[in-house]
N, C-alpha and C. Protein backbone atom coordinates (compact mmCIF):
# COMPACT_ATOMS: atom_id res chain seq x y z
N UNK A 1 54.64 85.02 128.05
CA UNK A 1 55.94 84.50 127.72
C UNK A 1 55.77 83.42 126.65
N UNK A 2 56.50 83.23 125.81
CA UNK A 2 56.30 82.56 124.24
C UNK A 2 56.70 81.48 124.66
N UNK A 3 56.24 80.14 124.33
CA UNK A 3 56.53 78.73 124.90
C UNK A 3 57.63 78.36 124.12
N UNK A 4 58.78 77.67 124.56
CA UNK A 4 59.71 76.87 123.69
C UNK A 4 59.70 76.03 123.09
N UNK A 5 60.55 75.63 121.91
CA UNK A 5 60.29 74.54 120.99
C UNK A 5 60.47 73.84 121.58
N UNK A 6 59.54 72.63 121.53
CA UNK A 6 59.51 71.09 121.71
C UNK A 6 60.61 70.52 122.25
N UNK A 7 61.74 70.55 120.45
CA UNK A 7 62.83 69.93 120.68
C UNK A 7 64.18 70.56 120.54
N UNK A 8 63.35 71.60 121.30
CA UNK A 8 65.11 72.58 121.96
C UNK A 8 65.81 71.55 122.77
N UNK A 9 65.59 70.50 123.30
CA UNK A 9 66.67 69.72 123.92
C UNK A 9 67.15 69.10 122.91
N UNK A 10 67.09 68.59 121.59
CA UNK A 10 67.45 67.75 120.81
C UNK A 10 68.55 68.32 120.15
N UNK A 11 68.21 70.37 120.07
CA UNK A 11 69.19 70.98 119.52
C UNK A 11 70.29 71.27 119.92
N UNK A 12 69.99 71.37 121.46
CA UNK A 12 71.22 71.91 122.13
C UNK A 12 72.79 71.42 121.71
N UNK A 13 73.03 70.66 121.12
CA UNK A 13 74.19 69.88 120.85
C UNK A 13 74.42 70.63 119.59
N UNK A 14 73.72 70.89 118.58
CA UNK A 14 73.73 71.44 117.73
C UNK A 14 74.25 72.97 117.35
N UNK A 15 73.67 73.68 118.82
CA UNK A 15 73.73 74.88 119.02
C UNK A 15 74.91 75.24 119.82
N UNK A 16 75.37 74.38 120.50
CA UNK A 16 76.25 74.47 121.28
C UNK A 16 78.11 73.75 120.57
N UNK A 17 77.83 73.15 119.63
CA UNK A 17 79.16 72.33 118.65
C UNK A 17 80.41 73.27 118.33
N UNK A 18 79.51 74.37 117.70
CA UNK A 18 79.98 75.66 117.29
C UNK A 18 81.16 75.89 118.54
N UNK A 19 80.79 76.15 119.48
CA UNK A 19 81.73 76.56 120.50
C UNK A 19 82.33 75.44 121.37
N UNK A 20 82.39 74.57 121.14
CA UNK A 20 83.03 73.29 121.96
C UNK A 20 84.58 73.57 121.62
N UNK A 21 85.18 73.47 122.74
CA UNK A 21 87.04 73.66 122.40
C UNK A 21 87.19 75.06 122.40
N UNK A 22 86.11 75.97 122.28
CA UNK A 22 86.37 77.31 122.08
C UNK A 22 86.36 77.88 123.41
N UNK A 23 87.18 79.05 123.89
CA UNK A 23 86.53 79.74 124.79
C UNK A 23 85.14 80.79 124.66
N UNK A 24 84.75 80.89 126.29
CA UNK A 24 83.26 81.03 125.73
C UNK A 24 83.25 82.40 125.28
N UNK A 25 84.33 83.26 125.53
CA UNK A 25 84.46 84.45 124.63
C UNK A 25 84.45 84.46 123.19
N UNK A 26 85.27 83.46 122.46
CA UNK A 26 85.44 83.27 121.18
C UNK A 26 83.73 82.96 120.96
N UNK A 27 83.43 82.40 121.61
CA UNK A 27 81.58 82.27 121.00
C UNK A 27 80.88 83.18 121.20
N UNK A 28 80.60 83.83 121.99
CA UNK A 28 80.23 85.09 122.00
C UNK A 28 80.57 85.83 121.18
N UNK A 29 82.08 86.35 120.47
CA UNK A 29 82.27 87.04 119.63
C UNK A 29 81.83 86.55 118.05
N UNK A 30 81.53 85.35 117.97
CA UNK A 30 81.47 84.49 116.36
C UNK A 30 80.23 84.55 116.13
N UNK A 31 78.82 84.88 117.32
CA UNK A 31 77.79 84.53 117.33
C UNK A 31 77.49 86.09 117.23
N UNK A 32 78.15 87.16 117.63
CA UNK A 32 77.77 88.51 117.48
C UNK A 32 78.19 89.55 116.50
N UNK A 33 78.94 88.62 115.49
CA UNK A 33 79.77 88.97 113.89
C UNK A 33 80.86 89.67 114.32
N UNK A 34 81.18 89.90 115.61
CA UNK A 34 82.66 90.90 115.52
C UNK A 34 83.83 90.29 114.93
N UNK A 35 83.95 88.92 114.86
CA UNK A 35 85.00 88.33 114.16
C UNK A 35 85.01 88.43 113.01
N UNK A 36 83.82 88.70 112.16
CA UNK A 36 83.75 88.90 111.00
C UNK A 36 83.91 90.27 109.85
N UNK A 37 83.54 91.20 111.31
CA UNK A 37 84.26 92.61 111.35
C UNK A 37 85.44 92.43 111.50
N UNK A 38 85.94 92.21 112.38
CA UNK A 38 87.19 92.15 112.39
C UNK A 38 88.02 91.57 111.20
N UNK A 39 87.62 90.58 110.60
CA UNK A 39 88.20 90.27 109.44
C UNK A 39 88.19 90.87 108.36
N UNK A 40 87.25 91.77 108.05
CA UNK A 40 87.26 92.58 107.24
C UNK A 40 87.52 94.01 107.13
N UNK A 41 87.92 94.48 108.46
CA UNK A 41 88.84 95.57 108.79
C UNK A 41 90.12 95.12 108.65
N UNK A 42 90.58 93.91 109.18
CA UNK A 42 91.71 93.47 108.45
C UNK A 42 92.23 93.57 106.90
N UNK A 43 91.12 92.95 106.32
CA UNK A 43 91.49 93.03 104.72
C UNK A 43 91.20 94.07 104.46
N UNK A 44 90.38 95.54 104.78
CA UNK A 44 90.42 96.68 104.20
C UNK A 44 91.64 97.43 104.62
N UNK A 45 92.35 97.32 105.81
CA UNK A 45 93.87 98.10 106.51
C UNK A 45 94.80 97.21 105.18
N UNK A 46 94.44 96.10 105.07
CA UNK A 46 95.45 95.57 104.24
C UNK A 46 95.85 96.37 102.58
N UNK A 47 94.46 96.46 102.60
CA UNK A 47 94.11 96.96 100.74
C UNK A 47 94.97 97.97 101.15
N UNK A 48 94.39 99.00 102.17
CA UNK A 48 94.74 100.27 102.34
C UNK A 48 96.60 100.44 102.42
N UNK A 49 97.19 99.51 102.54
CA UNK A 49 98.78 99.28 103.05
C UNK A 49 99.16 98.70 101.07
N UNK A 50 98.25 98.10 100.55
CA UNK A 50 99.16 98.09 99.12
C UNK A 50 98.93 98.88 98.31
N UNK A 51 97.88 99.96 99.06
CA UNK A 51 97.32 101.48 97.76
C UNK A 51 98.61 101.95 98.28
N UNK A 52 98.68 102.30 99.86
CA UNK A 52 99.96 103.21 99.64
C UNK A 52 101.32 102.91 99.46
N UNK A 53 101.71 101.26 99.22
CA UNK A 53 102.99 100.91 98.84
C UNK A 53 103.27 101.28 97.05
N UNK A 54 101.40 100.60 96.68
CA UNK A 54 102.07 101.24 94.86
C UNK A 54 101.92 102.68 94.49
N UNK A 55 101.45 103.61 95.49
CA UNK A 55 101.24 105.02 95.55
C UNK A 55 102.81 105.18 95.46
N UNK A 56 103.53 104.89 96.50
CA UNK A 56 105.03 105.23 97.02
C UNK A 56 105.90 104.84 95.76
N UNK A 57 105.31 103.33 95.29
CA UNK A 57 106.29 103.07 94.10
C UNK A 57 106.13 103.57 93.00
N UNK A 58 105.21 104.20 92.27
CA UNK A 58 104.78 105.40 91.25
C UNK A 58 105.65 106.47 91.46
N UNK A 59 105.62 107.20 92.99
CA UNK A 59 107.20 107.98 92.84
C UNK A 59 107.73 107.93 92.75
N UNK A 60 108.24 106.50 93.42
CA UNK A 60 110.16 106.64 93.08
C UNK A 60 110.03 106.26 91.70
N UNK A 61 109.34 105.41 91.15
CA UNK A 61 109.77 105.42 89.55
C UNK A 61 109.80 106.38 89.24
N UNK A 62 108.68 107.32 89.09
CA UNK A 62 109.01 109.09 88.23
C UNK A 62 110.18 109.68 89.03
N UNK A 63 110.85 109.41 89.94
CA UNK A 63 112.05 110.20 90.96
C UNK A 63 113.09 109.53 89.88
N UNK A 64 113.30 107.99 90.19
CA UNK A 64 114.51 107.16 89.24
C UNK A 64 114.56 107.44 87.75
N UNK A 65 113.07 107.52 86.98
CA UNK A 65 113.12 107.80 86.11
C UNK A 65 113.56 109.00 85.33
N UNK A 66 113.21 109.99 85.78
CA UNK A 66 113.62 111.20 85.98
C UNK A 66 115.27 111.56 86.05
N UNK A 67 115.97 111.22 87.18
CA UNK A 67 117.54 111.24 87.34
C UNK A 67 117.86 109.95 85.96
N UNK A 68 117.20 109.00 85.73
CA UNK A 68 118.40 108.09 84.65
C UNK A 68 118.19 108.90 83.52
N UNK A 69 117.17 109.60 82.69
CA UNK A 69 117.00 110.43 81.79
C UNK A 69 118.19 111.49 81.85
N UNK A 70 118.03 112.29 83.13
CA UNK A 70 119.19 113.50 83.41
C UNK A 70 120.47 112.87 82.73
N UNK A 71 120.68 111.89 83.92
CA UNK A 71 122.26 110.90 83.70
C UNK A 71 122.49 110.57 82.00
N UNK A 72 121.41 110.20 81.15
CA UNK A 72 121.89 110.19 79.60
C UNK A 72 121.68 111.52 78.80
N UNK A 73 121.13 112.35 79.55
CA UNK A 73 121.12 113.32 78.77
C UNK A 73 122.60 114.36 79.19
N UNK A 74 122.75 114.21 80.18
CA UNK A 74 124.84 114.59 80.40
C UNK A 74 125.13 113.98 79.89
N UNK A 75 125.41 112.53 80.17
CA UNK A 75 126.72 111.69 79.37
C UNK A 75 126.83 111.91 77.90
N UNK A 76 125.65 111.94 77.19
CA UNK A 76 125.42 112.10 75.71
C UNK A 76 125.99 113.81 75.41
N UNK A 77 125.69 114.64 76.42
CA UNK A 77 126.08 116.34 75.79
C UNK A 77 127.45 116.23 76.40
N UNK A 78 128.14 115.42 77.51
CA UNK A 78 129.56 115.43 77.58
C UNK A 78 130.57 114.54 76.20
N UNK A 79 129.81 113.88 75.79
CA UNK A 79 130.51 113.13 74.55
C UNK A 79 130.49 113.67 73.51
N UNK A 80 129.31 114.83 73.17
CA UNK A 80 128.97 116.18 72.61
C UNK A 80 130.15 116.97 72.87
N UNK A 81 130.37 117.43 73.87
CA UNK A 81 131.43 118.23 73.83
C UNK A 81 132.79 117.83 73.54
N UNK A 82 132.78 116.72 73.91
CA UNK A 82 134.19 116.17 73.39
C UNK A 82 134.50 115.84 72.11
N UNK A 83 133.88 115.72 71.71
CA UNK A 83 133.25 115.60 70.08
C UNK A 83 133.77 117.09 69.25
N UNK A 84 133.30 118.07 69.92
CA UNK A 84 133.39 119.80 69.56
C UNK A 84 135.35 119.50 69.84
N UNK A 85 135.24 119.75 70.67
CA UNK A 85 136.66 120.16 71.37
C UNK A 85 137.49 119.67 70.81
N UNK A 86 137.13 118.38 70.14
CA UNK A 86 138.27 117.30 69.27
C UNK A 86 138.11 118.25 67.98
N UNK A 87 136.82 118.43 67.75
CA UNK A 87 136.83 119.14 66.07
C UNK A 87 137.51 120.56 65.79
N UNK A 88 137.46 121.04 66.72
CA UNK A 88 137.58 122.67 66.57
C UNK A 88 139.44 122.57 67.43
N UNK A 89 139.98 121.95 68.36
CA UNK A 89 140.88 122.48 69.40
C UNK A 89 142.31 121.10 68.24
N UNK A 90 141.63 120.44 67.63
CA UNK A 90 142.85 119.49 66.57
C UNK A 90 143.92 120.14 65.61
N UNK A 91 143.43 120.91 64.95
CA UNK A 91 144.48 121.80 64.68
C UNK A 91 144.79 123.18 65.35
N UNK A 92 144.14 123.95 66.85
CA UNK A 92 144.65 124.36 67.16
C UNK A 92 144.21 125.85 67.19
N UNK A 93 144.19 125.92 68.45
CA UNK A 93 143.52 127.43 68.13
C UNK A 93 144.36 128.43 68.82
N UNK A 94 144.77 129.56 68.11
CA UNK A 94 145.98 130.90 68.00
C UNK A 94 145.41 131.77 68.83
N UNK A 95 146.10 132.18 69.82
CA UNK A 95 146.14 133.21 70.78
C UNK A 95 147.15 134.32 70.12
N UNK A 96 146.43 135.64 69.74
CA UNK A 96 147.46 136.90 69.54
C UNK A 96 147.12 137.54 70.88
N UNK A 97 148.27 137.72 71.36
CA UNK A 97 147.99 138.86 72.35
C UNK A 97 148.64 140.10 72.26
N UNK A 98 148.92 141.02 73.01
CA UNK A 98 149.86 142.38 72.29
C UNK A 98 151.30 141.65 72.60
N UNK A 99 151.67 141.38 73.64
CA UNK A 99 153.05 140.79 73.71
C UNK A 99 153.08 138.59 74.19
N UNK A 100 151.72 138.57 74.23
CA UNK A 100 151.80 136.96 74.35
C UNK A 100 151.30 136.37 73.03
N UNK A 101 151.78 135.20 73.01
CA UNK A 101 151.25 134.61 71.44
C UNK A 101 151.08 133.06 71.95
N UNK A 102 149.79 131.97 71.60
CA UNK A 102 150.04 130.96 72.38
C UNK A 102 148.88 130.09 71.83
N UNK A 103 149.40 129.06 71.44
CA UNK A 103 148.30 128.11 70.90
C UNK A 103 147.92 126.72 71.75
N UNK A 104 146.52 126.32 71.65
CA UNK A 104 145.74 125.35 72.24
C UNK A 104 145.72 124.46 71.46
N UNK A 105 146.09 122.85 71.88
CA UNK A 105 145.74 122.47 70.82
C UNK A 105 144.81 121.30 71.53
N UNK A 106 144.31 120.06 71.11
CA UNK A 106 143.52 119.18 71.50
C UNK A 106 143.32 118.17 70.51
N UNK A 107 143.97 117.16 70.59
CA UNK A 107 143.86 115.84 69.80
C UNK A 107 144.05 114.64 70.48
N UNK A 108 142.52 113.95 70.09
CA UNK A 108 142.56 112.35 70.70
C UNK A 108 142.97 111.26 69.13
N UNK A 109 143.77 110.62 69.40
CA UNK A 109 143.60 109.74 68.18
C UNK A 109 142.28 108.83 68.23
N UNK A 110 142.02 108.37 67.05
CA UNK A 110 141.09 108.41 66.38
C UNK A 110 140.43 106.91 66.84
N UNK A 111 141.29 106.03 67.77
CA UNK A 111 140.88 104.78 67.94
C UNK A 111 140.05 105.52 69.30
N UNK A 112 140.93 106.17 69.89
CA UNK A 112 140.45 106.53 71.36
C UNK A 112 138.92 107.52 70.87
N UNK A 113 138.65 108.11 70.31
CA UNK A 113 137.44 109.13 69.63
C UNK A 113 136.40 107.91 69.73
N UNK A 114 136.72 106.72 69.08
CA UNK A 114 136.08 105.43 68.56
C UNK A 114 136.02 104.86 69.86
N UNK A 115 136.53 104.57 70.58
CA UNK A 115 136.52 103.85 72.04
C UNK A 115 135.55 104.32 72.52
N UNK A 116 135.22 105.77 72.70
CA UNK A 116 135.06 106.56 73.55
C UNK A 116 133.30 106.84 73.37
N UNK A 117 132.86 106.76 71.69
CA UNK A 117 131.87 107.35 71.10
C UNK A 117 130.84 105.73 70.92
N UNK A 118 131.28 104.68 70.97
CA UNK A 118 131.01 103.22 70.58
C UNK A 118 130.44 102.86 72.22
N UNK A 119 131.91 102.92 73.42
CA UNK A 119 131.24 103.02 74.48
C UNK A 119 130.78 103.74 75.40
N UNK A 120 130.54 105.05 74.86
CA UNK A 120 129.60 106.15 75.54
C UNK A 120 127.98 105.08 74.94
N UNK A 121 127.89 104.90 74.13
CA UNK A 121 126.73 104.46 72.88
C UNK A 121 126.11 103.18 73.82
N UNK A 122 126.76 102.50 74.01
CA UNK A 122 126.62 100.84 74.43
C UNK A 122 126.27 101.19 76.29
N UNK A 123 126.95 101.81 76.57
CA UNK A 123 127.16 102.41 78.40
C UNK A 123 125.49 103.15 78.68
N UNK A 124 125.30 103.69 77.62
CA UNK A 124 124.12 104.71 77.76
C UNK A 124 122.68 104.21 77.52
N UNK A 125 122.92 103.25 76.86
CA UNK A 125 121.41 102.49 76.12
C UNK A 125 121.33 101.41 77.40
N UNK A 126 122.51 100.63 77.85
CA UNK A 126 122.39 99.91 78.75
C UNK A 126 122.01 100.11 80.15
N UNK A 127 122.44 101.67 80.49
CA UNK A 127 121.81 102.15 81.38
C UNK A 127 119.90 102.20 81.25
N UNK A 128 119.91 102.80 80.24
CA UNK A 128 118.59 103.06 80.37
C UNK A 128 117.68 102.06 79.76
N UNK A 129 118.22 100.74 79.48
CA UNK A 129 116.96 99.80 79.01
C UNK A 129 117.33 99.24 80.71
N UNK A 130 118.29 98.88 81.77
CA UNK A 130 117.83 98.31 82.89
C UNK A 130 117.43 99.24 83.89
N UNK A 131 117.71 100.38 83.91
CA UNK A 131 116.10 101.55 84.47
C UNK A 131 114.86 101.16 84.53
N UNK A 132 114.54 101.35 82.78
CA UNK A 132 113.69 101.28 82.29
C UNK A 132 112.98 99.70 82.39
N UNK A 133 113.93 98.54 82.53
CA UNK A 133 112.84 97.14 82.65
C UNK A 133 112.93 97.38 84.18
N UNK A 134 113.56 97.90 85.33
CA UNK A 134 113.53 98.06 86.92
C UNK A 134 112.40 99.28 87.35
N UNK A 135 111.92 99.85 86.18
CA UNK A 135 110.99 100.66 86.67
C UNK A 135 109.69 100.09 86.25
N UNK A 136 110.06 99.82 85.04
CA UNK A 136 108.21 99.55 84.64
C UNK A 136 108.51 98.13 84.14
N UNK A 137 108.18 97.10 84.91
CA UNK A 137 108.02 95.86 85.43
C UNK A 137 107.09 95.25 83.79
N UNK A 138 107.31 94.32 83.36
CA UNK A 138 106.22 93.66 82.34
C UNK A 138 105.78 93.08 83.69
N UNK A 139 104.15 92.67 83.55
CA UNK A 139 103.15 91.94 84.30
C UNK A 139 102.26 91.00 83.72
């Protein structure tokens, strides 16, 4: 049996400080690294919880991004069409039929064309520059 140091009584205070106030479980566990495992299963579940929050937020941006693109690319081909419909339906387009005869016509005045084309313009860019700074964040 291997003889003990000398002044293992001198240490005991030393060896024993560590766990004073503690329960003697908590020393046992601090002296056998599980707390230190434990802490670092902590911070790896943690990492692991903000891979898959910015995993999740990469989709919905391409999901949001995706629909606000759609949303200006209608509004812009509906202002398109209204655009047509004003050009072609303003003076009027002639229905012969064998016994019906009947004309279409379609005119916006020209402030309302301007209302309409100024804030389709302003409505559409504004949409998509606060998308666009709500999706992809400066950092």
């Amino acid at each position: 049996m291997p003889k003990p140091p000398e002044n293992l009584s001198e240490r005991i205070p030393e060896i024993v400080a560590p766990t004073v106030g503690k329960s003697k479980a908590i020393g046992e566990l601090e002296q056998s690294g599980m707390i230190q495992q434990m802490n670092q299963d902590i911070l790896q579940k943690k990492g692991l919880e903000e891979l898959e929050g910015m995993t999740q937020d990469r989709g919905e941006r391409k999901s949001y991004a995706n629909k606000a693109f759609r949303l200006v690319c209608f509004w812009i081909f509906g202002v398109f069409c209204l655009l047509i419909v004003q050009g072609f339906l303003s003076r009027g387009l002639h229905f012969h039929l064998d016994c019906l005869e009947f004309t279409i016509t379609f005119a916006l005045p020209d402030s309302v064309l301007l209302a309409v084309v100024s804030g389709t313009t302003v409505s559409v860019i504004g949409i998509f520059l606060v998308v666009a700074n709500y999706l992809f964040p400066r950092r």
